[in-house]
C-alpha atoms as a PDB file:
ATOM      1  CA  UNK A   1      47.810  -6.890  -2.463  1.00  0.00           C
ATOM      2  CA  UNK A   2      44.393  -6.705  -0.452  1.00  0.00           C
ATOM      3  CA  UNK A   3      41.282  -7.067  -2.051  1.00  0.00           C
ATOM      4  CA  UNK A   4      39.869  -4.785   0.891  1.00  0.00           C
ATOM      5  CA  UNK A   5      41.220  -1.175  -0.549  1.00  0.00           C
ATOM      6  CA  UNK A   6      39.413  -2.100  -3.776  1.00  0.00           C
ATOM      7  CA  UNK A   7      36.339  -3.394  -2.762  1.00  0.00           C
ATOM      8  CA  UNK A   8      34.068  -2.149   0.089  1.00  0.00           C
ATOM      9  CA  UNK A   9      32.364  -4.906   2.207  1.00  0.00           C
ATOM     10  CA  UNK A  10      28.754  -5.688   2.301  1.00  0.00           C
ATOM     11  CA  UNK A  11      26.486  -3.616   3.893  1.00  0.00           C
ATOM     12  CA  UNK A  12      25.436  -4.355   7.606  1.00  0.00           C
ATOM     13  CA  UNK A  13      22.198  -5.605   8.463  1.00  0.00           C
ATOM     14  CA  UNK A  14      21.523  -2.135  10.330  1.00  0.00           C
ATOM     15  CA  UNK A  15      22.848   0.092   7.383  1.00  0.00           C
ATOM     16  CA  UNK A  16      20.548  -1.984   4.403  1.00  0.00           C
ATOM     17  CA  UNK A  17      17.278  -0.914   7.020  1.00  0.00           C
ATOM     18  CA  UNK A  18      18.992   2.661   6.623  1.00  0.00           C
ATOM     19  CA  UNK A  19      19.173   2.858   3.476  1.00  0.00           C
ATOM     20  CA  UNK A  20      15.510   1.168   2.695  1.00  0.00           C
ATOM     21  CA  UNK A  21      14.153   3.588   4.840  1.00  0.00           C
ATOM     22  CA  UNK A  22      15.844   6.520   3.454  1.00  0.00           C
ATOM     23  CA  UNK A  23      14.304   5.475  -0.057  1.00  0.00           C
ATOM     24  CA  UNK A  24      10.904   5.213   1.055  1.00  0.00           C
ATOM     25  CA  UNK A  25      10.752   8.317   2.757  1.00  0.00           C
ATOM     26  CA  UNK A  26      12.231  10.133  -0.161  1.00  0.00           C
ATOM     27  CA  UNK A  27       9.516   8.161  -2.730  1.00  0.00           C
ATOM     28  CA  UNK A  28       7.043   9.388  -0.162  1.00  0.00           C
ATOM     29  CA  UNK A  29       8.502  13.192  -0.273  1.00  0.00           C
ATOM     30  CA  UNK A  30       8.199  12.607  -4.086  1.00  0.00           C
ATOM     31  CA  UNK A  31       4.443  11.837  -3.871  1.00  0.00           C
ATOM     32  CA  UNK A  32       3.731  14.533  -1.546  1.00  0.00           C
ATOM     33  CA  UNK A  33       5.314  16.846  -3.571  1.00  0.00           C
ATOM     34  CA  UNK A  34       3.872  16.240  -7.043  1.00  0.00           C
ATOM     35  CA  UNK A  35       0.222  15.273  -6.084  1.00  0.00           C
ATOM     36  CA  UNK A  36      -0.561  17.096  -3.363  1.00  0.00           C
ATOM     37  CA  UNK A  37      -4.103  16.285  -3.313  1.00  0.00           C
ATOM     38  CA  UNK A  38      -3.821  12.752  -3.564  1.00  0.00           C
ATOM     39  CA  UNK A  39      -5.471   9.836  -1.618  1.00  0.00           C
ATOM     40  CA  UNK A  40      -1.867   8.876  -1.442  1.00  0.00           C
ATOM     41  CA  UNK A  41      -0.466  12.051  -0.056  1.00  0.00           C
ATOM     42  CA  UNK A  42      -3.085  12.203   2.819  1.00  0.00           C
ATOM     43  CA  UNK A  43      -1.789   8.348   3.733  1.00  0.00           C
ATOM     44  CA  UNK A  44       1.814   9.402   3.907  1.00  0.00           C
ATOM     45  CA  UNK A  45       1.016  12.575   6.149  1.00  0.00           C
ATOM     46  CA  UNK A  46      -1.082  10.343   8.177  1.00  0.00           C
ATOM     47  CA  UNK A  47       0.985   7.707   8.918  1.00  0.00           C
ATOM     48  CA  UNK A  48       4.397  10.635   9.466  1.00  0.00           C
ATOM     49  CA  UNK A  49       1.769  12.299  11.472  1.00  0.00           C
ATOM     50  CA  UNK A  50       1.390   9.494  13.838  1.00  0.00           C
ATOM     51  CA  UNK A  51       4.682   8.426  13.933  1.00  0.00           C
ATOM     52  CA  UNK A  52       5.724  12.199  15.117  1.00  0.00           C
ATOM     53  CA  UNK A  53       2.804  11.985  17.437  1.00  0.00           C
ATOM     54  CA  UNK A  54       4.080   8.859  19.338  1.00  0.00           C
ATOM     55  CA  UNK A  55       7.608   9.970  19.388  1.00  0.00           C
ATOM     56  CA  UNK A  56       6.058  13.197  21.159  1.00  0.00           C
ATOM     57  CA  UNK A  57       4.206  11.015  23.684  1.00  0.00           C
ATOM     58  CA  UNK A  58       7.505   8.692  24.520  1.00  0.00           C
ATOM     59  CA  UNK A  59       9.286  11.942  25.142  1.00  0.00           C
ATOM     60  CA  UNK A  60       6.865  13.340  27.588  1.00  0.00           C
ATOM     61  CA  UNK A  61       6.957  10.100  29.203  1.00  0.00           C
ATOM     62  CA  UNK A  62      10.159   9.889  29.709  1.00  0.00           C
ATOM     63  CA  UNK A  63      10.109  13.523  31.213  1.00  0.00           C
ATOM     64  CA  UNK A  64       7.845  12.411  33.627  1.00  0.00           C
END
């Protein structure tokens, strides 16, 4: 009998950064969400903001 049909493997290196980054940006939908107003919430939008930004400037680039 295989152990591998009852128990999954470890996660890869690249699916653990997945899944940390999947948390964070849910606990930072969470924040936005219930304090709207918060010195917190204007970090988070800033720092998606930016990162939406540069992915908009790396596409242009690469259109050019």
């Amino acid at each position: 009998m295989k152990l591998n049909l009852f128990f999954k493997p470890r996660l890869s290196r690249r699916m653990a950064r997945q899944l940390v980054k999947n948390l964070i940006l849910r606990l930072d939908i969470e924040e936005l969400v219930e304090h709207p107003e918060s010195a917190k919430s204007a970090e988070i939008r800033a720092k998606y903001l930016a990162e939406i930004e540069r992915r908009n400037e790396n596409d242009l680039s690469a259109k050019i």
